[in-house]
PDB file of N, CA and C in Angstrom:
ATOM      1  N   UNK A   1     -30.520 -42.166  11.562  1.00  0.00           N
ATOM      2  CA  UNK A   1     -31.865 -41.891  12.049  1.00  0.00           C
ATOM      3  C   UNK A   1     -31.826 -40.626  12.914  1.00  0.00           C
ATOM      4  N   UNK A   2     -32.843 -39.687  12.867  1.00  0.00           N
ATOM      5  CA  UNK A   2     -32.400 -38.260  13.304  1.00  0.00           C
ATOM      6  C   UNK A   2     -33.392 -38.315  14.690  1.00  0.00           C
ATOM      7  N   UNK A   3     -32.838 -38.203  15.730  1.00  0.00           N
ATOM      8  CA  UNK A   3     -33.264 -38.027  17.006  1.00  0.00           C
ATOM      9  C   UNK A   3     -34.949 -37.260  17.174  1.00  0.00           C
ATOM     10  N   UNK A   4     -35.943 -37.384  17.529  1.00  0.00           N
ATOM     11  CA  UNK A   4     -37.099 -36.559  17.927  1.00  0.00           C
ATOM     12  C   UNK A   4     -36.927 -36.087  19.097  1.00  0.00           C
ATOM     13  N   UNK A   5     -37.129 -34.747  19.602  1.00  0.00           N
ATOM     14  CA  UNK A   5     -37.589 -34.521  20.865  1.00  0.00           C
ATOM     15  C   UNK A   5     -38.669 -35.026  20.830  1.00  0.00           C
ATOM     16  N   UNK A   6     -39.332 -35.153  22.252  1.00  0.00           N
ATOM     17  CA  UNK A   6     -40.535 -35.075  23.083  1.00  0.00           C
ATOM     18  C   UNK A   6     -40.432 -34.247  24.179  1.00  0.00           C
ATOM     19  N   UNK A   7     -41.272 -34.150  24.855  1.00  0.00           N
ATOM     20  CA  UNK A   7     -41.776 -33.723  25.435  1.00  0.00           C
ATOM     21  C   UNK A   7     -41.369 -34.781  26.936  1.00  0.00           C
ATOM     22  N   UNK A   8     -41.152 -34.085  27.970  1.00  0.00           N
ATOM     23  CA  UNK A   8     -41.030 -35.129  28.937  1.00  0.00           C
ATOM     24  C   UNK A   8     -42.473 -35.567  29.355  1.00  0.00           C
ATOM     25  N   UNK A   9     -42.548 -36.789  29.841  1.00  0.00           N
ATOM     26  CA  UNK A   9     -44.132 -36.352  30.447  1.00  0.00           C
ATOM     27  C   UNK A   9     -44.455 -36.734  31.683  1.00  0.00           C
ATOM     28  N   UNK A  10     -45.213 -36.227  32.959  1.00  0.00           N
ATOM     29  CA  UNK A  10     -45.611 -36.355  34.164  1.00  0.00           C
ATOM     30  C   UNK A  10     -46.153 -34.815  34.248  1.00  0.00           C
ATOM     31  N   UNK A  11     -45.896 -35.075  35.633  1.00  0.00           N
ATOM     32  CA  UNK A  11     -46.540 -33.411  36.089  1.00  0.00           C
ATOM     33  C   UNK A  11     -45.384 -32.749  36.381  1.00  0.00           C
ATOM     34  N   UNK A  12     -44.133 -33.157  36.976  1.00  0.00           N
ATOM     35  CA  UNK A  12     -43.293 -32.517  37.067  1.00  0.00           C
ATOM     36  C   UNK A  12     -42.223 -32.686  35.959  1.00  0.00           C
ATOM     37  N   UNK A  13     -41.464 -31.197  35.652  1.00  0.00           N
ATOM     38  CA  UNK A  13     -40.479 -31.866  34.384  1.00  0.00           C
ATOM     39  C   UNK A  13     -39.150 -31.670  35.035  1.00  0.00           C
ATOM     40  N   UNK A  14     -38.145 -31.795  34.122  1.00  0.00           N
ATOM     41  CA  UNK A  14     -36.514 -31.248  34.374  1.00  0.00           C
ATOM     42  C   UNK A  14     -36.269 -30.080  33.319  1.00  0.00           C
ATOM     43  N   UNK A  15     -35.674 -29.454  34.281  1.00  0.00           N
ATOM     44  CA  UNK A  15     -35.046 -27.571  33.523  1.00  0.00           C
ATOM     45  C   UNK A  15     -33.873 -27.912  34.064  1.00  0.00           C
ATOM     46  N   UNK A  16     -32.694 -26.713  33.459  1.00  0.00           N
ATOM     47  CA  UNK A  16     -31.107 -26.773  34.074  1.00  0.00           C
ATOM     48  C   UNK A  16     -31.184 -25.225  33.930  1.00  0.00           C
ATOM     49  N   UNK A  17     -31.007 -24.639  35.147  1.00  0.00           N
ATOM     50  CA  UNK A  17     -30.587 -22.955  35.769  1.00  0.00           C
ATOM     51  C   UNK A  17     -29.406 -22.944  35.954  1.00  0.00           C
ATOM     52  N   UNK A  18     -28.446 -22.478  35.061  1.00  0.00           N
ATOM     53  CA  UNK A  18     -27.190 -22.061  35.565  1.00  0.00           C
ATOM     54  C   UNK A  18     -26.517 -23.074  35.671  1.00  0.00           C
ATOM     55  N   UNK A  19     -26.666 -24.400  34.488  1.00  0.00           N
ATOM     56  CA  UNK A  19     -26.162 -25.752  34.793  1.00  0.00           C
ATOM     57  C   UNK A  19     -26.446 -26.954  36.129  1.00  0.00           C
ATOM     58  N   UNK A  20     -27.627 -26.449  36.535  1.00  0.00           N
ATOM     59  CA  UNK A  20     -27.825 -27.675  37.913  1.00  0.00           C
ATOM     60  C   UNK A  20     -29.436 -27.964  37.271  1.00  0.00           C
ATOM     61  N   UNK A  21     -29.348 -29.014  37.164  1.00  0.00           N
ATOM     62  CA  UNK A  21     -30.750 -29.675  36.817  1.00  0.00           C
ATOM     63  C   UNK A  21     -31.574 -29.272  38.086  1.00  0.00           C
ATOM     64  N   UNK A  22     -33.283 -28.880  37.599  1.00  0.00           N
ATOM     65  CA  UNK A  22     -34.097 -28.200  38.941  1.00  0.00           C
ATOM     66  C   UNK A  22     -35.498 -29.398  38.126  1.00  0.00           C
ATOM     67  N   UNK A  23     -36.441 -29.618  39.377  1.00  0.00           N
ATOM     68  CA  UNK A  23     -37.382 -29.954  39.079  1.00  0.00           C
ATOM     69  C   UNK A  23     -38.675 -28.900  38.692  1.00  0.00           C
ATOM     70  N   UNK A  24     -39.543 -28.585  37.770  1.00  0.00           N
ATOM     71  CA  UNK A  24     -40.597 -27.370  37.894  1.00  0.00           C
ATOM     72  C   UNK A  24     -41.566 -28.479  37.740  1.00  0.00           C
ATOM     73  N   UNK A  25     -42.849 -27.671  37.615  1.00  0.00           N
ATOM     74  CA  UNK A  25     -44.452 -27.924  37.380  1.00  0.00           C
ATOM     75  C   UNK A  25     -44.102 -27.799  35.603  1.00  0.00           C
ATOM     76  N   UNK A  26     -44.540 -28.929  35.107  1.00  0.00           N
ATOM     77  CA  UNK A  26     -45.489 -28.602  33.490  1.00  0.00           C
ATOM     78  C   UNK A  26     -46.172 -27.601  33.217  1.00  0.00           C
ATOM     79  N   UNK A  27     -45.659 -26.994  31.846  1.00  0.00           N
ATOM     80  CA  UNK A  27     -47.108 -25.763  31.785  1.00  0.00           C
ATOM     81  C   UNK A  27     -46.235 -24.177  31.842  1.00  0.00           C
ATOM     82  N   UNK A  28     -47.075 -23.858  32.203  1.00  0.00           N
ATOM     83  CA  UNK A  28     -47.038 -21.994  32.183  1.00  0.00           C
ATOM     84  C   UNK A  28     -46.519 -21.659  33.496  1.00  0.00           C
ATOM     85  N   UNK A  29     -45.426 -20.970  33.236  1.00  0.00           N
ATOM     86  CA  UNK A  29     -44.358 -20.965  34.100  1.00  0.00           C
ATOM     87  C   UNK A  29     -43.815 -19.542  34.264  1.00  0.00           C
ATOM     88  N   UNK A  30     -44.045 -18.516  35.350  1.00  0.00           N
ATOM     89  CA  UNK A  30     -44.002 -17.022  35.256  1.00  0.00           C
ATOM     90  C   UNK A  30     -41.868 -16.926  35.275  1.00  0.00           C
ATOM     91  N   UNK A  31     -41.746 -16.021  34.972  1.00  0.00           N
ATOM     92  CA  UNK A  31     -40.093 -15.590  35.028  1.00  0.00           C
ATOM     93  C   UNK A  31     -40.025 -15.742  36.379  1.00  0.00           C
ATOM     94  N   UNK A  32     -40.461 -15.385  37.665  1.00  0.00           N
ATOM     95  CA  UNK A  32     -40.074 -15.168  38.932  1.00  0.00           C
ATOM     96  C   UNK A  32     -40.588 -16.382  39.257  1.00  0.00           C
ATOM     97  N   UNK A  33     -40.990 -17.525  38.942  1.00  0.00           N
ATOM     98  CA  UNK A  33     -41.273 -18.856  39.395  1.00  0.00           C
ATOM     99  C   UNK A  33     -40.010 -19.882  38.499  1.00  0.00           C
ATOM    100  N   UNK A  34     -39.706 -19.241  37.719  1.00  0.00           N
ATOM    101  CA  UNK A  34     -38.354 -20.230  37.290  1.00  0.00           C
ATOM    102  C   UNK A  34     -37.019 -19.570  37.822  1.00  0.00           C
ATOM    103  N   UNK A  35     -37.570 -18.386  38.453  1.00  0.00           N
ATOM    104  CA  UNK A  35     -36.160 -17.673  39.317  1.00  0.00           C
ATOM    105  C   UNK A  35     -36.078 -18.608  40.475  1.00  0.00           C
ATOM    106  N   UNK A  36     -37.190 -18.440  41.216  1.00  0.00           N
ATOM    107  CA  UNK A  36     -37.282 -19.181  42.264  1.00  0.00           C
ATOM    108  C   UNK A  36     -37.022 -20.795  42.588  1.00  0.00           C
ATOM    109  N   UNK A  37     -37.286 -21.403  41.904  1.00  0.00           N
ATOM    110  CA  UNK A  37     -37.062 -22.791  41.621  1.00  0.00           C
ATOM    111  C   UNK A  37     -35.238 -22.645  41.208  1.00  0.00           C
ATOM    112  N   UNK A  38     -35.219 -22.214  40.502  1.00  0.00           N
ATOM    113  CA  UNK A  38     -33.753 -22.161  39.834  1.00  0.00           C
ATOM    114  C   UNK A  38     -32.687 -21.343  40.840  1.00  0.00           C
ATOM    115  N   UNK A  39     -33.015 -21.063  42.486  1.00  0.00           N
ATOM    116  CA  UNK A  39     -32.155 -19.962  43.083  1.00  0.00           C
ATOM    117  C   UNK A  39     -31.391 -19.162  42.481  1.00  0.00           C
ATOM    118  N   UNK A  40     -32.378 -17.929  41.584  1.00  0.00           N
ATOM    119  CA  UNK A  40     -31.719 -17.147  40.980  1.00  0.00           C
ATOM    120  C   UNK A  40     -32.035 -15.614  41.821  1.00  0.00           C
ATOM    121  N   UNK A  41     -31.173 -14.998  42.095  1.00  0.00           N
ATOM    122  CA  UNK A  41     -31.618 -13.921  42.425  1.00  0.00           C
ATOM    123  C   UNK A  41     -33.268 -12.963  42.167  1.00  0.00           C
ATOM    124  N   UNK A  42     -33.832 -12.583  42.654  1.00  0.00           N
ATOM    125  CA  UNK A  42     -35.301 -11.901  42.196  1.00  0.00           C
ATOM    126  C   UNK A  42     -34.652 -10.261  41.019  1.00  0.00           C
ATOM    127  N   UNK A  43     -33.493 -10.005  41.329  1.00  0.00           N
ATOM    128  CA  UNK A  43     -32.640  -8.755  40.477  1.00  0.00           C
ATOM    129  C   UNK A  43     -32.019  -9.208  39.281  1.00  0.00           C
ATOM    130  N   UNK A  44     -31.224 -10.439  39.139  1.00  0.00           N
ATOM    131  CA  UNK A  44     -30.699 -10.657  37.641  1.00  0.00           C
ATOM    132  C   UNK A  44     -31.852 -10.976  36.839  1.00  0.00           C
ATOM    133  N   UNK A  45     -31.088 -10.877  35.524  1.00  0.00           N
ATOM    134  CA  UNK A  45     -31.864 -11.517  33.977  1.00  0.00           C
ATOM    135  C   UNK A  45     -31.954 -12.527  33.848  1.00  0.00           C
ATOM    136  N   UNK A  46     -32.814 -12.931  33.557  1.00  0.00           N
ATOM    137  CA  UNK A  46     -32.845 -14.789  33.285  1.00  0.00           C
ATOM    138  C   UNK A  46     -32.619 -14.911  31.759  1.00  0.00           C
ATOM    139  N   UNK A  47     -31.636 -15.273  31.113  1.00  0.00           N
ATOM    140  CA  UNK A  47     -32.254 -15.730  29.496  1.00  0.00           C
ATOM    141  C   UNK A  47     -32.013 -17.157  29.042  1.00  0.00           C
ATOM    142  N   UNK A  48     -33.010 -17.900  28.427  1.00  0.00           N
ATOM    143  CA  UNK A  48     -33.140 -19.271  27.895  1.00  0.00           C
ATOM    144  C   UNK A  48     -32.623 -19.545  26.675  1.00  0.00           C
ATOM    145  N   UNK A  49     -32.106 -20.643  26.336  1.00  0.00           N
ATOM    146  CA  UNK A  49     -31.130 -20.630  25.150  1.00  0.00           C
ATOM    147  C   UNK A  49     -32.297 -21.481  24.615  1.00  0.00           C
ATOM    148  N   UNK A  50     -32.564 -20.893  23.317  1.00  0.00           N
ATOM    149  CA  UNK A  50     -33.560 -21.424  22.559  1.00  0.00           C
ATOM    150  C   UNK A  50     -32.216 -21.414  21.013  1.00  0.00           C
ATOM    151  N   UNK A  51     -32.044 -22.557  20.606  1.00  0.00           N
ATOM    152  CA  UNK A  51     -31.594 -23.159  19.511  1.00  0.00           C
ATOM    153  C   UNK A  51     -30.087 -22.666  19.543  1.00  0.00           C
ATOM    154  N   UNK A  52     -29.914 -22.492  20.798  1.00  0.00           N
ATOM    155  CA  UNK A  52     -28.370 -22.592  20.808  1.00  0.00           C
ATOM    156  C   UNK A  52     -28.047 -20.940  20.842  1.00  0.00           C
ATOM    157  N   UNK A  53     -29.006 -20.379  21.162  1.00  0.00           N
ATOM    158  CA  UNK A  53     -28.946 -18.760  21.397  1.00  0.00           C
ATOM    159  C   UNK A  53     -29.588 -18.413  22.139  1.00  0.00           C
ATOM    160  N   UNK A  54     -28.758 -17.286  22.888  1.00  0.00           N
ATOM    161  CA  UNK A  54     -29.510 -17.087  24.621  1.00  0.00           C
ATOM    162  C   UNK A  54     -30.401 -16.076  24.090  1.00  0.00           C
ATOM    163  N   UNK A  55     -31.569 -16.131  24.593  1.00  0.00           N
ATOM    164  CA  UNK A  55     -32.709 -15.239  24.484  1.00  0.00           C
ATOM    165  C   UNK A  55     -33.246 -14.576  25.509  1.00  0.00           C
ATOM    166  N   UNK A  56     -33.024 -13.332  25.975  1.00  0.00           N
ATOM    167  CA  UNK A  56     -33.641 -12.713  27.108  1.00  0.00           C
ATOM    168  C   UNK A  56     -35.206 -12.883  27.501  1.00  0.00           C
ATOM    169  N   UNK A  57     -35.565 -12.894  28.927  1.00  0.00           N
ATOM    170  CA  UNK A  57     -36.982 -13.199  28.873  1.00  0.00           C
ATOM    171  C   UNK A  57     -37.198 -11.970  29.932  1.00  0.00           C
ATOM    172  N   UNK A  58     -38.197 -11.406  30.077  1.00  0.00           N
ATOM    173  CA  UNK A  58     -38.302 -10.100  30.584  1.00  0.00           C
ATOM    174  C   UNK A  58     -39.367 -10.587  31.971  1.00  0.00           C
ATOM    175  N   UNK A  59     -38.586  -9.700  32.557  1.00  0.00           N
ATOM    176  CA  UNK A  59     -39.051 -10.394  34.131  1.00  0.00           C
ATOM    177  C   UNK A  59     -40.621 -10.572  34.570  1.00  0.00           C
ATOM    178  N   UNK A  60     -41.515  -9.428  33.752  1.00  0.00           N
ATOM    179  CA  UNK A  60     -42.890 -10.093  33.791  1.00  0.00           C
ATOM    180  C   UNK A  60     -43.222 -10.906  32.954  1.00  0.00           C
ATOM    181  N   UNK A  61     -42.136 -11.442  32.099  1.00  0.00           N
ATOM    182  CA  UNK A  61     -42.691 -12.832  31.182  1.00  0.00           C
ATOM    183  C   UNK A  61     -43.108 -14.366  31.484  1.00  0.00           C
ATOM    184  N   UNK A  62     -43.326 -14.851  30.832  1.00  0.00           N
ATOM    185  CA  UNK A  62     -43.671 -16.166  30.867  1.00  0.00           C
ATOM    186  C   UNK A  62     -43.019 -17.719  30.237  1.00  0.00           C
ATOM    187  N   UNK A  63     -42.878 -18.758  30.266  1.00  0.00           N
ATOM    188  CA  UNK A  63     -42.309 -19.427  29.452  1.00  0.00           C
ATOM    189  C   UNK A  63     -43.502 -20.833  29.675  1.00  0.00           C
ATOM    190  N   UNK A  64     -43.542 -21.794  28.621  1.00  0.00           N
ATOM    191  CA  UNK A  64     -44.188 -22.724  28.919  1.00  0.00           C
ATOM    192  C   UNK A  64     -43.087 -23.816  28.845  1.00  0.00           C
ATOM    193  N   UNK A  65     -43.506 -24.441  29.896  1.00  0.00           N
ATOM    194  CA  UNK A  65     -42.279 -25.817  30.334  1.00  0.00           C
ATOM    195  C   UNK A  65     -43.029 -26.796  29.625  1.00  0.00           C
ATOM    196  N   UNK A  66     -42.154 -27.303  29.169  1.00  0.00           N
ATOM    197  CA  UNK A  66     -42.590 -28.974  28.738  1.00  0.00           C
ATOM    198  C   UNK A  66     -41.108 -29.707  29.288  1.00  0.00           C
ATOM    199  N   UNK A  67     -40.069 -29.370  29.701  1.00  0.00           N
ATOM    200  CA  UNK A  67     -38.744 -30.270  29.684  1.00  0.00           C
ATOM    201  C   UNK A  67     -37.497 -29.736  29.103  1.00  0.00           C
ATOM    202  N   UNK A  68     -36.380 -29.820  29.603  1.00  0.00           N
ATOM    203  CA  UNK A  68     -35.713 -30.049  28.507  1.00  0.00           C
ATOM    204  C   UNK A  68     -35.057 -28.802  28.635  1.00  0.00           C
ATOM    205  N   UNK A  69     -35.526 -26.856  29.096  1.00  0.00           N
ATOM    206  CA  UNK A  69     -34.783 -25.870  28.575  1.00  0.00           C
ATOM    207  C   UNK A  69     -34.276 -25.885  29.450  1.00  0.00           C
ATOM    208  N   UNK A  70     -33.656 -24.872  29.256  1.00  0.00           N
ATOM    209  CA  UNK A  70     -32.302 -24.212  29.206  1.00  0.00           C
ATOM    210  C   UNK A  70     -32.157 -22.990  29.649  1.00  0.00           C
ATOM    211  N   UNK A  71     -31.827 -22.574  30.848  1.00  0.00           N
ATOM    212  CA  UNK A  71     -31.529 -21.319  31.357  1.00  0.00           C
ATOM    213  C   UNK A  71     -30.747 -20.400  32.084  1.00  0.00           C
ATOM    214  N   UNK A  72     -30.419 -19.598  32.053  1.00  0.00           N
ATOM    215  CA  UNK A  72     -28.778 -18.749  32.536  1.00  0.00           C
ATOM    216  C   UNK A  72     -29.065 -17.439  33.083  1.00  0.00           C
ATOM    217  N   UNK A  73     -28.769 -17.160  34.539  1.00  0.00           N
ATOM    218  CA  UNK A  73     -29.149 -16.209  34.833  1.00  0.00           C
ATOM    219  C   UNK A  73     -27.531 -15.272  35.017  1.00  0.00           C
ATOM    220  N   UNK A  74     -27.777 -13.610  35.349  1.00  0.00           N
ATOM    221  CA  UNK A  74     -26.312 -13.151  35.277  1.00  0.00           C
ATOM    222  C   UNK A  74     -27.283 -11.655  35.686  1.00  0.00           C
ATOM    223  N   UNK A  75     -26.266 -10.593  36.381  1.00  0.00           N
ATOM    224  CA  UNK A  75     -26.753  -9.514  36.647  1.00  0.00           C
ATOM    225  C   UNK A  75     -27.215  -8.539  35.793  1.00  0.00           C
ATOM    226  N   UNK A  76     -28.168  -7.997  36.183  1.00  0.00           N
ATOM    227  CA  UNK A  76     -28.712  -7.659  35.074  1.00  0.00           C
ATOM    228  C   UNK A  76     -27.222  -5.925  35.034  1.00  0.00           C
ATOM    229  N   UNK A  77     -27.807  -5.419  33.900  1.00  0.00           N
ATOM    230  CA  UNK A  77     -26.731  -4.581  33.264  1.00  0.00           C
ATOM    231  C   UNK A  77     -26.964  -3.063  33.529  1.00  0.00           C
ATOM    232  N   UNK A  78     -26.522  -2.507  34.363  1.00  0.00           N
ATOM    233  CA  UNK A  78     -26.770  -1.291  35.167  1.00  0.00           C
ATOM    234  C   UNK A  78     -25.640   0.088  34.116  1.00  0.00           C
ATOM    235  N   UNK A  79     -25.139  -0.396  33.402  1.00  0.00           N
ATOM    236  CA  UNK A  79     -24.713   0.921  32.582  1.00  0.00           C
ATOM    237  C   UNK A  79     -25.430   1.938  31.974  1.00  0.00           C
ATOM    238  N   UNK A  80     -24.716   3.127  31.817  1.00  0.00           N
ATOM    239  CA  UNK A  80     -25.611   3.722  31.363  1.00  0.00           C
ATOM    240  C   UNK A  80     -25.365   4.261  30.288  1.00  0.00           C
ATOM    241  N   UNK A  81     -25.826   4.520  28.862  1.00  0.00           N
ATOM    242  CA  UNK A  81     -25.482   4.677  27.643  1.00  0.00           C
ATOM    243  C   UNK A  81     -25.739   6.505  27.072  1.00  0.00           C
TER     244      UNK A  81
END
């Protein structure tokens, strides 16, 4: 029998930043509000592993929480090419 996600449900959900489970708000969720919740620096990258691949999210972005993701923050990359 093959597992379903759901959706968690209340008002508050569970996220994991950098491997420590954080509590957020449900819903629409700015990059610098899952920094914050997640004590991530306001300067590194945040990227969310969506299907088992980290995906960068760009610091004026957005994500919608329902539960469940997944996120990794790391400095952002100051080289120059």
């Amino acid at each position: 029998m093959e597992k379903k996600e759901h959706p968690q449900t209340g008002e508050f959900v569970s996220i994991t930043v950098n491997g420590v489970p954080k509590q957020i708000h449900r819903g629409h969720q700015t990059v610098s509000e899952i920094k914050t919740v997640g004590g991530v620096s306001p300067t590194d990258d945040l990227e969310q592993v969506i299907n088992g691949v980290l995906t960068p999210i760009a610091d004026n972005g957005a994500v919608t929480i329902k539960g469940g993701e997944i996120f990794v923050s790391h400095p952002k990359d100051s080289s120059a090419s």
